[in-house]
Protein backbone atom coordinates (compact mmCIF):
# COMPACT_ATOMS: atom_id res chain seq x y z
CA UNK A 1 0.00 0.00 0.00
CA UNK A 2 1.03 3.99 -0.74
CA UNK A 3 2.17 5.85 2.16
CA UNK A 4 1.49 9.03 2.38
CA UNK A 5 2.68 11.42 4.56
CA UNK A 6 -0.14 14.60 5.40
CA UNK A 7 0.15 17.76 6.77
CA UNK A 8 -2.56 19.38 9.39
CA UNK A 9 -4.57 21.07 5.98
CA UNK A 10 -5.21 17.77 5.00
CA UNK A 11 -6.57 16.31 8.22
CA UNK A 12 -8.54 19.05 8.46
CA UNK A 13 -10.10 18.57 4.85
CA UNK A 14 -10.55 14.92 5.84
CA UNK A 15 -12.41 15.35 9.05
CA UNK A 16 -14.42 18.40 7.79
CA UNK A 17 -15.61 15.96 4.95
CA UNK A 18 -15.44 12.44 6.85
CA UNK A 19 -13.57 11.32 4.19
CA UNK A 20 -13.14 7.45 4.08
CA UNK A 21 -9.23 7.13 3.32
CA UNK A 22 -8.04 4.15 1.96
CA UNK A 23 -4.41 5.12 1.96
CA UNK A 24 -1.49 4.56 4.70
CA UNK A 25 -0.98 7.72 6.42
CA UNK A 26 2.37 9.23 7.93
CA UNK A 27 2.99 12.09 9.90
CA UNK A 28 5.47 14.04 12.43
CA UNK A 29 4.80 14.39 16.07
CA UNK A 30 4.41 17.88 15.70
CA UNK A 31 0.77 17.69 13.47
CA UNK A 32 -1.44 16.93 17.02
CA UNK A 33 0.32 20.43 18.21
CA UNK A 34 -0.65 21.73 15.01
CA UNK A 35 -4.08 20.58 14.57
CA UNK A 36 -5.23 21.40 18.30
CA UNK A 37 -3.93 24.96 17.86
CA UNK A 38 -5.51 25.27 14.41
CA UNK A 39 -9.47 23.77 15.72
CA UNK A 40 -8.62 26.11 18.64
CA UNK A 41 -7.99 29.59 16.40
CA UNK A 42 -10.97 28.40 14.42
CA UNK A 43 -13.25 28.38 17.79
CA UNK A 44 -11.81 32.07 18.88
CA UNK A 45 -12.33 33.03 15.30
CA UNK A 46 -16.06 31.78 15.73
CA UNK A 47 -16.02 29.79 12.06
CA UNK A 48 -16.47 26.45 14.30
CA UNK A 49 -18.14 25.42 17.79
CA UNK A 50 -16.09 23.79 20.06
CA UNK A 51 -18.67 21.05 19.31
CA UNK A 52 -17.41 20.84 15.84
CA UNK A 53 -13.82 21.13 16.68
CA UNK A 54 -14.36 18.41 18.89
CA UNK A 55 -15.57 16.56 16.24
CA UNK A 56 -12.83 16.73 13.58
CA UNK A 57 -10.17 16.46 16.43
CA UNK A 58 -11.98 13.00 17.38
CA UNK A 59 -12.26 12.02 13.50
CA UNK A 60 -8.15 12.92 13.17
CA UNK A 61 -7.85 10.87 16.46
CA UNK A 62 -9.47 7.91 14.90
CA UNK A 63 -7.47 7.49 11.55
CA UNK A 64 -4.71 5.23 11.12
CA UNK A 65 -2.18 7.39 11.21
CA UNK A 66 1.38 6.30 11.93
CA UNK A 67 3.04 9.43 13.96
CA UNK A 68 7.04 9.50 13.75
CA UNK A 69 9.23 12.28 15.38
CA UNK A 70 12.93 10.87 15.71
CA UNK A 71 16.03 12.40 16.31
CA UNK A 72 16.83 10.87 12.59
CA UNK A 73 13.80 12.75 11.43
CA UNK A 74 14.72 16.18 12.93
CA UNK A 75 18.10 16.16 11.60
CA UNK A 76 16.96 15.24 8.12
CA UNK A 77 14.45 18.15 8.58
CA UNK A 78 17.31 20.92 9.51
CA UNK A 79 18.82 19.96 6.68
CA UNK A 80 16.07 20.23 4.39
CA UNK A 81 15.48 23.69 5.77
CA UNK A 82 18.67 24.82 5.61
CA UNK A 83 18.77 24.42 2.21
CA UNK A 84 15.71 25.43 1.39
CA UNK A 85 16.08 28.43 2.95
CA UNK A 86 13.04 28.10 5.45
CA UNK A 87 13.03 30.06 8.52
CA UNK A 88 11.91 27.31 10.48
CA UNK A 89 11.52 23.02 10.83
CA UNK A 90 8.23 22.86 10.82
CA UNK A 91 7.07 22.12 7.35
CA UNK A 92 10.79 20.21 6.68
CA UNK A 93 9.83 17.72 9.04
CA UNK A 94 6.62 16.52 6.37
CA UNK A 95 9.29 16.54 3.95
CA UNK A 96 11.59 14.50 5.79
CA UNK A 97 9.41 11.91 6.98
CA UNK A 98 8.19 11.94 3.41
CA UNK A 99 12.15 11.06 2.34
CA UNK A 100 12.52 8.59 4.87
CA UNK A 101 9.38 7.11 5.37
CA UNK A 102 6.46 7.61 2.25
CA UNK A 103 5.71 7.47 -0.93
CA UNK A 104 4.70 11.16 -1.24
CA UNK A 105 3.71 14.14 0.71
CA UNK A 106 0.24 15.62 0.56
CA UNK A 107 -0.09 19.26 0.95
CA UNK A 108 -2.98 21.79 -0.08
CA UNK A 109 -0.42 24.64 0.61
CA UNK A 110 0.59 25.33 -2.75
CA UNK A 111 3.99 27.71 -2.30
CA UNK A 112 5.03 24.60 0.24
CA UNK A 113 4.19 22.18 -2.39
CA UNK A 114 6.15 23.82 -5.51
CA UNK A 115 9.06 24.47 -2.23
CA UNK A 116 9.24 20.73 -1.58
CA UNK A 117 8.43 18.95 -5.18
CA UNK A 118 12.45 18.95 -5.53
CA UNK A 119 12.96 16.76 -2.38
CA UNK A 120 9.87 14.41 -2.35
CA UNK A 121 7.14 13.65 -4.91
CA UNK A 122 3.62 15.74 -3.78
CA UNK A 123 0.16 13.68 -4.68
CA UNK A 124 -3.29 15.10 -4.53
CA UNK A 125 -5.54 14.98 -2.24
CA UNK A 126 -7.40 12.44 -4.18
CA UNK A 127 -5.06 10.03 -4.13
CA UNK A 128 -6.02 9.37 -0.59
CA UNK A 129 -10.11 8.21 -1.74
């Protein structure tokens, strides 16, 4: 089976549509962080109840998702930053874990897609349906 590794716009998409994935999923450590403070902005913001953040935090929860955050994978994310130019690790460590661990890195962040498609092969969305 395809691994894929997904950042927190795409488990966001997936739990706002319940999307049945039929795809091995990947991701770093850091994406729980991520998604909590994301739901939580959307709440303060007042485009989601804390109901429905709930909700698609509990969906995220609930999908096989293998969750990786080694010291192998933050050095191979440094790098990847570095020479990138990226003024942080944060999106490097999707693209490392996609280099040592996937098939190919799903993104709907466009500039970080066109950024990475030199290191790691980016698939659509789709290719998790």
């Amino acid at each position: 089976m395809t691994k894929y590794v997904i950042g927190p716009d795409v488990a966001l998409r997936l739990a706002g549509e319940r999307a049945g994935v039929r795809a091995e999923l990947v991701a770093p450590t850091l994406i729980r962080s991520q998604l909590l403070t994301l739901l939580f902005q959307a709440v303060r913001r007042g485009e989601l109840t804390k109901q429905a953040a709930d909700a698609q935090l509990n969906y995220v929860r609930g999908l096989r998702m293998r969750l990786l955050g080694d010291r192998v994978l933050q050095d191979v994310a440094w790098k990847i930053a570095d020479r990138l130019g990226w003024d942080d690790t944060y999106a490097a460590e999707y693209v490392a874990l996609t280099q040592l661990q996937a098939d190919a890195f799903i993104t709907l962040d466009e500039r970080l897609a066109n950024a990475a498609r030199d290191v790691v092969t980016i698939a659509p969305i789709d290719a998790l349906y």
